[in-house]
C-alpha atoms as a PDB file:
ATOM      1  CA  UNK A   1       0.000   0.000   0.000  1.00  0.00           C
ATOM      2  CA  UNK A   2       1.088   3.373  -0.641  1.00  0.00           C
ATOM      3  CA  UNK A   3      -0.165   7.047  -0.544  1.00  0.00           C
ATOM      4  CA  UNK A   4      -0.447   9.421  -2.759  1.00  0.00           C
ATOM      5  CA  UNK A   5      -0.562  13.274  -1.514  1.00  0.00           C
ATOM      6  CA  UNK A   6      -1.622  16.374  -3.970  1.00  0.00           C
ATOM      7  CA  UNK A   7      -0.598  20.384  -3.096  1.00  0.00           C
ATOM      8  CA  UNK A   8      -3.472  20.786  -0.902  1.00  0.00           C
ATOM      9  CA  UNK A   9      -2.404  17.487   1.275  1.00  0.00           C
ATOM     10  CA  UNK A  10      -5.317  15.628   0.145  1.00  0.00           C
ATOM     11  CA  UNK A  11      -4.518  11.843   0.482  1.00  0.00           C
ATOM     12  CA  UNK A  12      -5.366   9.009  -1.187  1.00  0.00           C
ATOM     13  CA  UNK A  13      -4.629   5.287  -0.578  1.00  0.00           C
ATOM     14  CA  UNK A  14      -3.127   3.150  -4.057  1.00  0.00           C
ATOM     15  CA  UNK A  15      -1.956  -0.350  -4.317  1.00  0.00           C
ATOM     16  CA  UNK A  16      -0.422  -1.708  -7.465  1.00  0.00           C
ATOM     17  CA  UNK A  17      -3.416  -0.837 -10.171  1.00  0.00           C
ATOM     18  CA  UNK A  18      -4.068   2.240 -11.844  1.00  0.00           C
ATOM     19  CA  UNK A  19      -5.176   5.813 -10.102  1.00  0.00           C
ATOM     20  CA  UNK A  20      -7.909   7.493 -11.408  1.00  0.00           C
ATOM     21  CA  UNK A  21      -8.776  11.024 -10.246  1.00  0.00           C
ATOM     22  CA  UNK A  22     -11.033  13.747 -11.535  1.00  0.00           C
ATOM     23  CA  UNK A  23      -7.037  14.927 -12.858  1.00  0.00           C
ATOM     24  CA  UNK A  24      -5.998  12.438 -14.904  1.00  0.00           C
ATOM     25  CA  UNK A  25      -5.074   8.736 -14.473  1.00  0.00           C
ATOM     26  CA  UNK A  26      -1.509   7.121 -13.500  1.00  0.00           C
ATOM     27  CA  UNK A  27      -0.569   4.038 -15.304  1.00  0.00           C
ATOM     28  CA  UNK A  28      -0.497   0.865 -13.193  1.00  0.00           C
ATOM     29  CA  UNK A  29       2.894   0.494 -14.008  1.00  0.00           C
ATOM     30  CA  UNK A  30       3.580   3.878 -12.585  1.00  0.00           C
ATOM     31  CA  UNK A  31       2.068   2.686  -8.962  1.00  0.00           C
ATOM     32  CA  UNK A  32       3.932  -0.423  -9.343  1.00  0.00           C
ATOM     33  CA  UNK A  33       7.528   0.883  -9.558  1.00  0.00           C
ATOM     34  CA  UNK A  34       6.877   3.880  -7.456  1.00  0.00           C
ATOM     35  CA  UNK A  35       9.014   4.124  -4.370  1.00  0.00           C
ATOM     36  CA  UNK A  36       9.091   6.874  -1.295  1.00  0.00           C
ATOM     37  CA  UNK A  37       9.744  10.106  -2.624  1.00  0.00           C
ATOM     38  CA  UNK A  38       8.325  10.070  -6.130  1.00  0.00           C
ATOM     39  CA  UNK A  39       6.465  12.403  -7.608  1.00  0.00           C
ATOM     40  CA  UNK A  40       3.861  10.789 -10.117  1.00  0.00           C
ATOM     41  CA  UNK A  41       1.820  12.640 -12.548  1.00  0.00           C
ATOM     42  CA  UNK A  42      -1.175  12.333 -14.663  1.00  0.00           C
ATOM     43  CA  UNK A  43      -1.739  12.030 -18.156  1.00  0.00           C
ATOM     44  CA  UNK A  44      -3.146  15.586 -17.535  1.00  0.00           C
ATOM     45  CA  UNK A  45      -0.137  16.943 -15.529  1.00  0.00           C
ATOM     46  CA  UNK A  46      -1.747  16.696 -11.607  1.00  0.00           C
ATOM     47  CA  UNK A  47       1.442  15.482  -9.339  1.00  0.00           C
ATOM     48  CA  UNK A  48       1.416  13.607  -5.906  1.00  0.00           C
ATOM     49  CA  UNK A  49       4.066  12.477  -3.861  1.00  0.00           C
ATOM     50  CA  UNK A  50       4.204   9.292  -3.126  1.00  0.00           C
ATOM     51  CA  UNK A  51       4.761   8.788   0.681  1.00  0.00           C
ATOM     52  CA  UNK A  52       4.580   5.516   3.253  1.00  0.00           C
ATOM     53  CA  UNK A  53       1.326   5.983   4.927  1.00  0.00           C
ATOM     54  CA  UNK A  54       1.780   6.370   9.313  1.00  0.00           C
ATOM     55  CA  UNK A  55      -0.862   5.160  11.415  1.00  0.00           C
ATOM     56  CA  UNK A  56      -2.474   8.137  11.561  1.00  0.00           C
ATOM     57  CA  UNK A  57      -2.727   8.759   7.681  1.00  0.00           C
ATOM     58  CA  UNK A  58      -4.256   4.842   7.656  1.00  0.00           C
ATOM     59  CA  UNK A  59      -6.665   5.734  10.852  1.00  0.00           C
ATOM     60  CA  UNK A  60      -7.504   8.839   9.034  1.00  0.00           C
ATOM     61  CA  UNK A  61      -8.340   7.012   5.314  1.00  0.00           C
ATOM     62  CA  UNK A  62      -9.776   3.675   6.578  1.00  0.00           C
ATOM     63  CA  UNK A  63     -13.490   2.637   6.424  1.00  0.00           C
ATOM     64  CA  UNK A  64     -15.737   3.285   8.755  1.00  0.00           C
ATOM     65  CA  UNK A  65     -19.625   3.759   9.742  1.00  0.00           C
ATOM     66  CA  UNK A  66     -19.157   5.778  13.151  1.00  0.00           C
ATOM     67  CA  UNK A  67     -17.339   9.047  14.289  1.00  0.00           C
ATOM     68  CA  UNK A  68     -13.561   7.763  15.679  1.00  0.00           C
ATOM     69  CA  UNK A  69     -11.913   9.170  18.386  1.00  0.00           C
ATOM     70  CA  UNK A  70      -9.328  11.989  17.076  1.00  0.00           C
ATOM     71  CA  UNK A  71      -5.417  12.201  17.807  1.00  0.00           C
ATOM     72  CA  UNK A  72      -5.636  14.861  20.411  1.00  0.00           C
ATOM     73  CA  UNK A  73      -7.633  12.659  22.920  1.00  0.00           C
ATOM     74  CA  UNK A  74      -5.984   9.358  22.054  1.00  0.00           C
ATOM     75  CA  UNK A  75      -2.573  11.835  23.049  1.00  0.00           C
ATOM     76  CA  UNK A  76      -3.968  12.351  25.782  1.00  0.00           C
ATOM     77  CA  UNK A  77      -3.923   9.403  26.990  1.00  0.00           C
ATOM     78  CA  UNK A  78      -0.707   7.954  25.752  1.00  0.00           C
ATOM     79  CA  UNK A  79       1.096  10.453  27.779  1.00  0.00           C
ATOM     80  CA  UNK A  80      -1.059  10.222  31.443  1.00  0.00           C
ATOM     81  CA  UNK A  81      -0.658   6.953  31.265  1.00  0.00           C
ATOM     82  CA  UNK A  82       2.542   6.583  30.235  1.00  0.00           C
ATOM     83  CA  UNK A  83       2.097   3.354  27.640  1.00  0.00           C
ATOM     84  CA  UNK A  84       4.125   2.316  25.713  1.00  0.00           C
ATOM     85  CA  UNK A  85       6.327  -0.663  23.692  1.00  0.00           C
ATOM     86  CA  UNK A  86       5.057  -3.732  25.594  1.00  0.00           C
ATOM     87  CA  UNK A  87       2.031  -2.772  27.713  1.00  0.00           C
ATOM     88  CA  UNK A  88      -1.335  -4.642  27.868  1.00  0.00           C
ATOM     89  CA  UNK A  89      -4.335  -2.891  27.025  1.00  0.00           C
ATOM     90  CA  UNK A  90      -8.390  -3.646  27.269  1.00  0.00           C
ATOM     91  CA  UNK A  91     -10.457  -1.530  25.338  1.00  0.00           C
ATOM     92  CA  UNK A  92     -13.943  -1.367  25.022  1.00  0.00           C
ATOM     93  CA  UNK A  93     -16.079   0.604  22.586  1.00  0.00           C
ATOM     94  CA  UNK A  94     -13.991  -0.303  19.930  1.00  0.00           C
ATOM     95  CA  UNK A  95     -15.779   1.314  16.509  1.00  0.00           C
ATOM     96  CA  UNK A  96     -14.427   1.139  13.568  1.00  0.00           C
ATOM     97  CA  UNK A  97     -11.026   0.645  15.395  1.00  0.00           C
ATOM     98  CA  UNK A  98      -9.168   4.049  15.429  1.00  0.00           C
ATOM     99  CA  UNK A  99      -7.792   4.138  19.389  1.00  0.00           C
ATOM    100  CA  UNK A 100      -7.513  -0.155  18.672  1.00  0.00           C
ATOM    101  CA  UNK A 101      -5.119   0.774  15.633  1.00  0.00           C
ATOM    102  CA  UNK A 102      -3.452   3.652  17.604  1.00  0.00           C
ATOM    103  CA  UNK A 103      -2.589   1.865  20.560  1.00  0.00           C
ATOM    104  CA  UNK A 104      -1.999  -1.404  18.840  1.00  0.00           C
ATOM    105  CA  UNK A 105       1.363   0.967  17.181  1.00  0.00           C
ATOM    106  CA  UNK A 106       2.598   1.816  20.020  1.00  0.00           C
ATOM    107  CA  UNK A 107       3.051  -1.164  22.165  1.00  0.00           C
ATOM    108  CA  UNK A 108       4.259  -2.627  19.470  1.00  0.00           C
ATOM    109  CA  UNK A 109       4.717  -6.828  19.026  1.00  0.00           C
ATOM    110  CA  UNK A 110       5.957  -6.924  22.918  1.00  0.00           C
ATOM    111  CA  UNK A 111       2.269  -5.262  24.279  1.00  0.00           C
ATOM    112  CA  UNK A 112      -1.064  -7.030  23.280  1.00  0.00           C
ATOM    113  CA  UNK A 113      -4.676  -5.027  22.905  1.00  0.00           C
ATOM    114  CA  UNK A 114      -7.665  -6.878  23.155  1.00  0.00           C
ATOM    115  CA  UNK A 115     -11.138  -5.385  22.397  1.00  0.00           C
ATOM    116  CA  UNK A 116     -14.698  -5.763  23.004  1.00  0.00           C
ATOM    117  CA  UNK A 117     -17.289  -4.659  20.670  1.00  0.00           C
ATOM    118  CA  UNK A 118     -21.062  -5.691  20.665  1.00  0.00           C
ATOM    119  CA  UNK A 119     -22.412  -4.587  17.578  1.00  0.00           C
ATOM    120  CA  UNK A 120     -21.636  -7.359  14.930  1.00  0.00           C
ATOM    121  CA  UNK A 121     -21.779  -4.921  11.829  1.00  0.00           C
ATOM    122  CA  UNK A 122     -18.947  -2.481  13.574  1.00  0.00           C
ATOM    123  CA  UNK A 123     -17.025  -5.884  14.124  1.00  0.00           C
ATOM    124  CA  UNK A 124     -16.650  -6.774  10.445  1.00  0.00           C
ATOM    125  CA  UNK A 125     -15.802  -3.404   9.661  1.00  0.00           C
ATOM    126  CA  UNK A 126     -12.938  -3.304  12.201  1.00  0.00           C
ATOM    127  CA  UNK A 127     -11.500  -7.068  10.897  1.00  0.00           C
ATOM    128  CA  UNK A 128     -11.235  -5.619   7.502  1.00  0.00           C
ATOM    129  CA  UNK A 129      -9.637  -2.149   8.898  1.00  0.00           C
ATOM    130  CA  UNK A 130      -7.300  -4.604  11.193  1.00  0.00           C
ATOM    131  CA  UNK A 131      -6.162  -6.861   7.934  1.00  0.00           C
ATOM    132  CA  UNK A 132      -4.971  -3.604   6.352  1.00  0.00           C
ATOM    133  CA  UNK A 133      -2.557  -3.510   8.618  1.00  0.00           C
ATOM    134  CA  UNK A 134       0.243  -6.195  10.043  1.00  0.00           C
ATOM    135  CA  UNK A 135      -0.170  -5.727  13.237  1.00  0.00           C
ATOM    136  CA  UNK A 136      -0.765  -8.595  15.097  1.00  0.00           C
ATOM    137  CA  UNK A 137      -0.902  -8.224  18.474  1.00  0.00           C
ATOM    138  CA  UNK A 138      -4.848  -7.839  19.178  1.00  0.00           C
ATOM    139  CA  UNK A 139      -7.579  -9.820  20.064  1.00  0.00           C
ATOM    140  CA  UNK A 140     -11.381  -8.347  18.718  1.00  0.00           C
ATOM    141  CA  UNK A 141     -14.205 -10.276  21.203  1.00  0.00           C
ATOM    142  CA  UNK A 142     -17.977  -9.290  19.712  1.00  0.00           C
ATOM    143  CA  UNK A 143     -19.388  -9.656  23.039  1.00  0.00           C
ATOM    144  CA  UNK A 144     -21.411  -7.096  25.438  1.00  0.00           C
ATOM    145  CA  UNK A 145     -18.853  -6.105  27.746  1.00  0.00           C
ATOM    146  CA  UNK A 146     -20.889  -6.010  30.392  1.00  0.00           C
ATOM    147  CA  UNK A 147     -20.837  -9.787  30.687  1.00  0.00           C
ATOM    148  CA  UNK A 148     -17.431  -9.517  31.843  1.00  0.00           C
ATOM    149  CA  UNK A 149     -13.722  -9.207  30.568  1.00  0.00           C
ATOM    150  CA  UNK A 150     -11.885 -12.621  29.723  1.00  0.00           C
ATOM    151  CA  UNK A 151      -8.677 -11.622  30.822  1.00  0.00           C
ATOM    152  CA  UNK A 152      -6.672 -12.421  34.293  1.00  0.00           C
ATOM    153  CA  UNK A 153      -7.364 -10.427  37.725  1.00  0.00           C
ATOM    154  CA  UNK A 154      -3.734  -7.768  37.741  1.00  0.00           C
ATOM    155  CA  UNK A 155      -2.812  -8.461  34.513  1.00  0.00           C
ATOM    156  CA  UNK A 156      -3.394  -5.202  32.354  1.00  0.00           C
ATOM    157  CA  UNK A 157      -1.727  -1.784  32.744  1.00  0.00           C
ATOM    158  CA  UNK A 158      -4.414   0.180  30.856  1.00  0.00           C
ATOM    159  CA  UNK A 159      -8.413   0.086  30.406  1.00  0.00           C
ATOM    160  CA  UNK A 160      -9.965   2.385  27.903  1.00  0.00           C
ATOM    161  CA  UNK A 161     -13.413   2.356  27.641  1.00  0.00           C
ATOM    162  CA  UNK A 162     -15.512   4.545  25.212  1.00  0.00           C
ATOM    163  CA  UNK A 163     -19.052   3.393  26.070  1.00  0.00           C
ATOM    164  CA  UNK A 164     -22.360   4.918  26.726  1.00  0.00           C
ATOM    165  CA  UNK A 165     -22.631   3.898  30.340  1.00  0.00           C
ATOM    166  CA  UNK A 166     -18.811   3.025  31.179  1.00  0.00           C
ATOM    167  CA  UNK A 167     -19.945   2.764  34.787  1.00  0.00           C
ATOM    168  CA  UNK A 168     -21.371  -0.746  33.938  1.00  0.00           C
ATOM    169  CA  UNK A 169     -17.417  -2.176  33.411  1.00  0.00           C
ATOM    170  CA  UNK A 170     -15.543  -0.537  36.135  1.00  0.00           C
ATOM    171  CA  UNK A 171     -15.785  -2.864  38.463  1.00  0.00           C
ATOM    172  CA  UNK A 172     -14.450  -5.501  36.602  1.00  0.00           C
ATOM    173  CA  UNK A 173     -11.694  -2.867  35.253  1.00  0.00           C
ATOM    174  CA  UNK A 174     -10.585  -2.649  38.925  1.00  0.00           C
ATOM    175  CA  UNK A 175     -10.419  -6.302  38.667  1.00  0.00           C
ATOM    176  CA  UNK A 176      -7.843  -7.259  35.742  1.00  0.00           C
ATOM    177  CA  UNK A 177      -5.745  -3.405  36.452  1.00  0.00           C
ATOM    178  CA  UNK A 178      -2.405  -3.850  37.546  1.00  0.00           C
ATOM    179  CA  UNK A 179      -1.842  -2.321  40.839  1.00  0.00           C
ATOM    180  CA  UNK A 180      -0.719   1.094  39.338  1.00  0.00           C
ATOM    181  CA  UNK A 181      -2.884   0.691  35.897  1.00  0.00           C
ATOM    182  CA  UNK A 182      -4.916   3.070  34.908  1.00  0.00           C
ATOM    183  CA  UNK A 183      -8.212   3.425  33.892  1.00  0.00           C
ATOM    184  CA  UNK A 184      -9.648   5.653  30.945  1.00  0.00           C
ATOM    185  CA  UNK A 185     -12.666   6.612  30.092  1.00  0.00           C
ATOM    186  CA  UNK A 186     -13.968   8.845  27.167  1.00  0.00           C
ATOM    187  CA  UNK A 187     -16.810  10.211  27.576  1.00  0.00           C
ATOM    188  CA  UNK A 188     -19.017  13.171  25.624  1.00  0.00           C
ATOM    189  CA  UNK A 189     -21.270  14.501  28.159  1.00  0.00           C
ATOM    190  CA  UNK A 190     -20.550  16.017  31.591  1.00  0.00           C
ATOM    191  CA  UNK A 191     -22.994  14.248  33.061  1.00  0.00           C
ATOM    192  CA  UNK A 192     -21.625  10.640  31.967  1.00  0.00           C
ATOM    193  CA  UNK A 193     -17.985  11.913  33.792  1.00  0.00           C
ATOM    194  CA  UNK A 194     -19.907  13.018  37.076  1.00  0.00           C
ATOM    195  CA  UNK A 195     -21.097   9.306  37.328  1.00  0.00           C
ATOM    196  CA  UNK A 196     -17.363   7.741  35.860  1.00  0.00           C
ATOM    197  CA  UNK A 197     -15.904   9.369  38.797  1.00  0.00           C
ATOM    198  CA  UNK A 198     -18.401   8.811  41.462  1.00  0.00           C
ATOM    199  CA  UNK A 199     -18.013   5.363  40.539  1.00  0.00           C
ATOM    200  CA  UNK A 200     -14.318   5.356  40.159  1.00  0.00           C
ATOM    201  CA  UNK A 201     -14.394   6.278  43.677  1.00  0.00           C
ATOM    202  CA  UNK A 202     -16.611   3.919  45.217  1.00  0.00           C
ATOM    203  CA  UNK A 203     -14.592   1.032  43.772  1.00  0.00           C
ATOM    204  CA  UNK A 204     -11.226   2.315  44.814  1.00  0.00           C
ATOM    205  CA  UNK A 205      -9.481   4.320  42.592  1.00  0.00           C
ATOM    206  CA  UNK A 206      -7.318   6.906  43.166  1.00  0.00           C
ATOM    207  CA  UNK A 207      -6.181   9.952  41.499  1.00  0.00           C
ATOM    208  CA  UNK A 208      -9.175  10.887  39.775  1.00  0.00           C
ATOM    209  CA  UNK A 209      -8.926  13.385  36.898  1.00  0.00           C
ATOM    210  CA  UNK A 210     -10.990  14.883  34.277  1.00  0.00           C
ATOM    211  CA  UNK A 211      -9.119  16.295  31.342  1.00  0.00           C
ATOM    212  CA  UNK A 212     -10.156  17.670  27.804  1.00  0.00           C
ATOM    213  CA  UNK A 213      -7.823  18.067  24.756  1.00  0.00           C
ATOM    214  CA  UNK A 214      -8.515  21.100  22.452  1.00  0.00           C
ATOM    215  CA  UNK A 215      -6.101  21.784  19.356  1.00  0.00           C
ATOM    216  CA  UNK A 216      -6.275  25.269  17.730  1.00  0.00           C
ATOM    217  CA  UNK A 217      -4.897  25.470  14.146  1.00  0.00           C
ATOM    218  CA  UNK A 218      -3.470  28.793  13.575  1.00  0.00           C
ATOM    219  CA  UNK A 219      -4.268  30.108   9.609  1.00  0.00           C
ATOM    220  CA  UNK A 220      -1.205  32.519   8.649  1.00  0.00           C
ATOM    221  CA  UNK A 221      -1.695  34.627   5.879  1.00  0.00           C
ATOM    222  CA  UNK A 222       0.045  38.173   5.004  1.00  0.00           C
ATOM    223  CA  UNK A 223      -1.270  40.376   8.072  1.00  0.00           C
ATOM    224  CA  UNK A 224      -3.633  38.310   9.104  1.00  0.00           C
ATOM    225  CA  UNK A 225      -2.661  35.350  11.339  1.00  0.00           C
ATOM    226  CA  UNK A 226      -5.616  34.283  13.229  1.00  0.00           C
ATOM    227  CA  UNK A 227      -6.707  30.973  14.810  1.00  0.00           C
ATOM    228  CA  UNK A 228      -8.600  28.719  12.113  1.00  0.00           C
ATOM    229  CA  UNK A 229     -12.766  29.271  12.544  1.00  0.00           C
ATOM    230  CA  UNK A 230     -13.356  25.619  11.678  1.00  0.00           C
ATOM    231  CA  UNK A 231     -11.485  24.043  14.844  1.00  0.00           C
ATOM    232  CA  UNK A 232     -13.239  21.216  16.641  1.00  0.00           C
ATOM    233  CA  UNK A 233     -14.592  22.884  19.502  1.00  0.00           C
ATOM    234  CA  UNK A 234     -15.362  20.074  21.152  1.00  0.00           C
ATOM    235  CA  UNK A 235     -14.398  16.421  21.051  1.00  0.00           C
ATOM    236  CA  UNK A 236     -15.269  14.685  24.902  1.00  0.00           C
ATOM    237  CA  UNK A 237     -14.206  14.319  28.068  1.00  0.00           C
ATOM    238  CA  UNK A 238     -11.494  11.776  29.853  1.00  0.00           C
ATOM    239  CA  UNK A 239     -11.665  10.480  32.932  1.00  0.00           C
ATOM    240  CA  UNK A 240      -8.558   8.852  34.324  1.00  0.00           C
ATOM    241  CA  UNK A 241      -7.768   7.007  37.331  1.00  0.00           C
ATOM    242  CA  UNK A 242      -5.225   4.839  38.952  1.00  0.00           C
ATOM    243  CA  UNK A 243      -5.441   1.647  40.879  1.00  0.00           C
ATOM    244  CA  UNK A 244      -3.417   2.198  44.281  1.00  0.00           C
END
């Protein structure tokens, strides 16, 4: 797989058959010897540059039915909970797999993700978004969540759940957490997070925190700079806690 990026940084993903685009078409051949760096044009003179797609470029152009949860809040919680090459996650909520994917990179073969998704129709769509990838260091359960997680009691150094009523799993979240794992929980409403951390309480958690990641794009142009008007105002809430 490769990717193919215009002027205006619009992507798009190309295996070894011919492009066609409302500017012209590139020969298969074209695709097939093109390495990192390239610049391929089309019979009507459009260029792209021919790059090796990240995780985030793939997250970004994969399929999907659902909104995903964006880089900001999945950065979030990379760096409060310190993962990283070799941890074991749970996640729950999984989508069409974009925090799966994201954390799935970054522990890398050592770590292992599994996740729990109930909805059968999401499930397919995240098997096909997983065999894009070579990753394979996840396990995807289609089972309610709520029925329990399969995996040991202090086994797991991070939970992430993205559900509509997390406070249904934590419990059990407590229950398979390393002693020093954390817990986190996206959520978009401020009522869902007053309940997430009543709850994170009663069960025993410790250093409860609610935190919200906003990213402003700046537009610079000649006298006047401003911050972009089409920012994401809003993405959700995470909770995070520790088990002490």
């Amino acid at each position: 797989m490769k990717l193919l990026v215009d002027r205006k940084n619009r992507k798009y993903v190309v295996h070894d058959k011919e492009f066609h685009t409302e500017k012209g078409v590139i020969p298969e051949e074209d695709i097939k010897n093109a390495e990192v760096g390239d610049v391929l044009e089309t019979h009507l003179g459009k260029k792209y540059t021919v790059i090796e797609p990240n995780i985030n470029d793939y997250i970004e152009l994969m399929k999907r039915k659902c909104s995903i949860i964006l880089p900001q809040d999945l950065g979030l919680v990379t760096g409060f909970t310190g993962i990283g090459y070799g941890s074991k996650i749970v996640e729950s909520g999984t989508g069409a797999g974009s925090s799966l994917l994201f954390f799935a990179n970054i522990i890398g073969p050592e770590g292992h993700i599994s996740s729990y998704e109930i909805r059968e129709d999401f499930v397919e769509i995240i098997k096909e978004n997983i065999a894009g990838t070579d990753f394979e260091n996840i396990t995807l359960y289609n089972q309610d969540v709520t029925e329990g997680f399969k995996e040991e009691d202090n086994s797991i150094d991070l939970v992430f759940l993205d559900l509509p009523k997390p406070s249904e799993v934590i419990e059990d979240s407590y229950r398979i957490l390393k002693t020093g794992g954390f817990i986190a929980v996206y959520t978009p409403y401020v009522e869902q997070f007053q309940i997430v951390s009543k709850v994170l309480g009663k069960t025993g958690f410790k250093h409860i925190a609610i935190r919200e990641g906003n990213v402003r794009e700046l537009e610079i142009k000649n006298n006047k700079t401003r911050p972009n008007s089409r920012m994401a105002g809003h993405t959700g809430y995470i909770t995070f806690a520790r088990k002490m």
